[in-house]
C-alpha atoms as a PDB file:
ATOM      1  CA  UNK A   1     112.009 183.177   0.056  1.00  0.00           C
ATOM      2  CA  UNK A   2     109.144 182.043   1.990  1.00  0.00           C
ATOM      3  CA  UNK A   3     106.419 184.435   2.907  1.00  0.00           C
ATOM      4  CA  UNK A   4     107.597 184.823   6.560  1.00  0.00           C
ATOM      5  CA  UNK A   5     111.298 185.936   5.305  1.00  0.00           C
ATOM      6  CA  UNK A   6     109.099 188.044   2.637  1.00  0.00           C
ATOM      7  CA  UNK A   7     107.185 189.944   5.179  1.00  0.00           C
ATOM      8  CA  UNK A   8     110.089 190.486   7.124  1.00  0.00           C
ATOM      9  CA  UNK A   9     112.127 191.853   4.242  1.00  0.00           C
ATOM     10  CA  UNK A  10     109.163 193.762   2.512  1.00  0.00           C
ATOM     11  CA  UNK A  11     110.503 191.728  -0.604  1.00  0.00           C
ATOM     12  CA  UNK A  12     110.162 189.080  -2.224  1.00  0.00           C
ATOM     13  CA  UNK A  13     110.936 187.216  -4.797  1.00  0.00           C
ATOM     14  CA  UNK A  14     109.250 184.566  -6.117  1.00  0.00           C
ATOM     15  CA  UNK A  15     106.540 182.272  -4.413  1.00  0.00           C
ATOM     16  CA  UNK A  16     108.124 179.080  -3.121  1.00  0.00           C
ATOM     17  CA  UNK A  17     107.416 175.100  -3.209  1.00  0.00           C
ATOM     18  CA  UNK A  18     105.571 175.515   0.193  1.00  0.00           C
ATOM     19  CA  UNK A  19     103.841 178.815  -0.804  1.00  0.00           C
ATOM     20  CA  UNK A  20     102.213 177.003  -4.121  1.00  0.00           C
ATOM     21  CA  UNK A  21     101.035 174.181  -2.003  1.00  0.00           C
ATOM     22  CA  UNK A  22      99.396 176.391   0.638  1.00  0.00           C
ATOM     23  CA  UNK A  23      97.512 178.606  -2.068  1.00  0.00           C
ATOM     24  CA  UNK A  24      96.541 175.609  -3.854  1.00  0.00           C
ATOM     25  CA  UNK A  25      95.289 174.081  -0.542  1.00  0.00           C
ATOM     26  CA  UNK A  26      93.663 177.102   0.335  1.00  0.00           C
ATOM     27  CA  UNK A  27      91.934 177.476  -3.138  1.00  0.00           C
ATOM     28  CA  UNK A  28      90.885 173.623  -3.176  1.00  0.00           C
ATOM     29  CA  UNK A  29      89.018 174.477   0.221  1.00  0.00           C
ATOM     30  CA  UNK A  30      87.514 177.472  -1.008  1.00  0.00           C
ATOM     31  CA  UNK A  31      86.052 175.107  -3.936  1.00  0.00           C
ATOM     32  CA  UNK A  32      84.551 172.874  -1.412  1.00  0.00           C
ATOM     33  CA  UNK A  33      83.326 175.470   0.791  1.00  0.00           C
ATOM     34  CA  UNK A  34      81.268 177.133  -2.127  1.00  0.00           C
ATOM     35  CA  UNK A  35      80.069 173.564  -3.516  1.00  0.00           C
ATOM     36  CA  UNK A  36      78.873 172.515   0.013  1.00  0.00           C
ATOM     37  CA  UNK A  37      76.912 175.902   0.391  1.00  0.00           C
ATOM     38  CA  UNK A  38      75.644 175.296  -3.083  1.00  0.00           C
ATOM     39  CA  UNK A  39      74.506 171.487  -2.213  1.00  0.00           C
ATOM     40  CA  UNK A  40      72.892 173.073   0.882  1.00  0.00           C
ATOM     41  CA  UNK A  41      71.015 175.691  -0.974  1.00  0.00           C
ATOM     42  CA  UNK A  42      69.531 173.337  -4.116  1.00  0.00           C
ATOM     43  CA  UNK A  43      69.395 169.989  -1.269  1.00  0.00           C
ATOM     44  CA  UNK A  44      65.760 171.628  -0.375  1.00  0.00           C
ATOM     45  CA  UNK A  45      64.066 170.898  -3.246  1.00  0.00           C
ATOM     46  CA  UNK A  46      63.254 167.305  -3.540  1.00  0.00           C
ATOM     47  CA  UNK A  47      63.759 167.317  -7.279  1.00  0.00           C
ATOM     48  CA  UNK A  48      66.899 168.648  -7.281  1.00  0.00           C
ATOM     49  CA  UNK A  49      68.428 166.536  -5.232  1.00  0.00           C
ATOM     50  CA  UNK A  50      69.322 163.722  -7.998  1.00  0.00           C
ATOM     51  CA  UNK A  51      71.464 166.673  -9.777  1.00  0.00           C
ATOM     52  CA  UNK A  52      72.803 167.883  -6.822  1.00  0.00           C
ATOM     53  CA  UNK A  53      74.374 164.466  -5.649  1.00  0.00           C
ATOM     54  CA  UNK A  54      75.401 164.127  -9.490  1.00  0.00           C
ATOM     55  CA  UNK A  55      77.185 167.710  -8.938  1.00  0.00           C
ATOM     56  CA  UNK A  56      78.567 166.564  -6.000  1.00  0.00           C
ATOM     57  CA  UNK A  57      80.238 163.969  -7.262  1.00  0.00           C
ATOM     58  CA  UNK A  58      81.503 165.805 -10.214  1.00  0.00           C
ATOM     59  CA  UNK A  59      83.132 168.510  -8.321  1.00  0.00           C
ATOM     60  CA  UNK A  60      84.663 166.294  -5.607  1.00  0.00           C
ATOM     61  CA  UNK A  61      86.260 163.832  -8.268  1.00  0.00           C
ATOM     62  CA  UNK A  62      87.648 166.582 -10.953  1.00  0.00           C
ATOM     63  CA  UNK A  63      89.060 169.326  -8.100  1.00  0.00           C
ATOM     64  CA  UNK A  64      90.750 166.760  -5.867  1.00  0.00           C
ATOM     65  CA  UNK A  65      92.331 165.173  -9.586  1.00  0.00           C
ATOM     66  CA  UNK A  66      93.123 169.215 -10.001  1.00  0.00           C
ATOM     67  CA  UNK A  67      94.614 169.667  -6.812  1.00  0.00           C
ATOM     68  CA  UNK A  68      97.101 166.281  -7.011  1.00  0.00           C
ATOM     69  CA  UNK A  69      97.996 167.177 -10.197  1.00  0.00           C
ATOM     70  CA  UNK A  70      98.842 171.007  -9.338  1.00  0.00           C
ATOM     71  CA  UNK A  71     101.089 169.496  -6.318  1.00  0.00           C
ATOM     72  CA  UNK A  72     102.882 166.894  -8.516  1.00  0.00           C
ATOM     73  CA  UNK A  73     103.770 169.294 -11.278  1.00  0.00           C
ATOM     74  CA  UNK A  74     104.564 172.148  -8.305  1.00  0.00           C
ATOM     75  CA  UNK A  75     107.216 169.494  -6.680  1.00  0.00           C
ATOM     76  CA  UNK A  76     108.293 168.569  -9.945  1.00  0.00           C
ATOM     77  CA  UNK A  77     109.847 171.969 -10.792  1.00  0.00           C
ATOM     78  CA  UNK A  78     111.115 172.064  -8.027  1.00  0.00           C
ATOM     79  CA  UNK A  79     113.184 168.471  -8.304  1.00  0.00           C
ATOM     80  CA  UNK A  80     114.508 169.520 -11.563  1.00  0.00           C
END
């Protein structure tokens, strides 16, 4: 049942192929939201800014590996 049919109905149940790849869409942007504002905060100090980039890097690489990984095993249930 998707989420319009669910509001609809005032039931639902379960959360759906396209539901899991919204929320994990929406919680991968949330991520990068709260990394950027941290980057933005720490990018004023001068001396920072070597662990920041470092941080940067970090978070990009290991949440957008997360994120593929989520969707791949999400459409994989639902193949099999």
């Amino acid at each position: 049942m998707s989420m319009r049919a669910a509001s609809l109905t005032g039931t639902s149940f379960g959360v759906t192929l396209v539901d899991q790849i919204h929320l994990a869409t929406l919680l991968y942007t949330l991520v990068g939201v709260g990394c950027t504002s941290y980057i933005l905060y720490k990018w004023v100090d001068p001396e920072e800014r070597a662990s920041v980039r470092r941080t940067n890097t970090v978070v990009a690489l290991s949440t957008t590996a997360v994120f593929l990984i989520a969707n791949a095993v999400s459409i994989g249930f639902a193949v099999t």
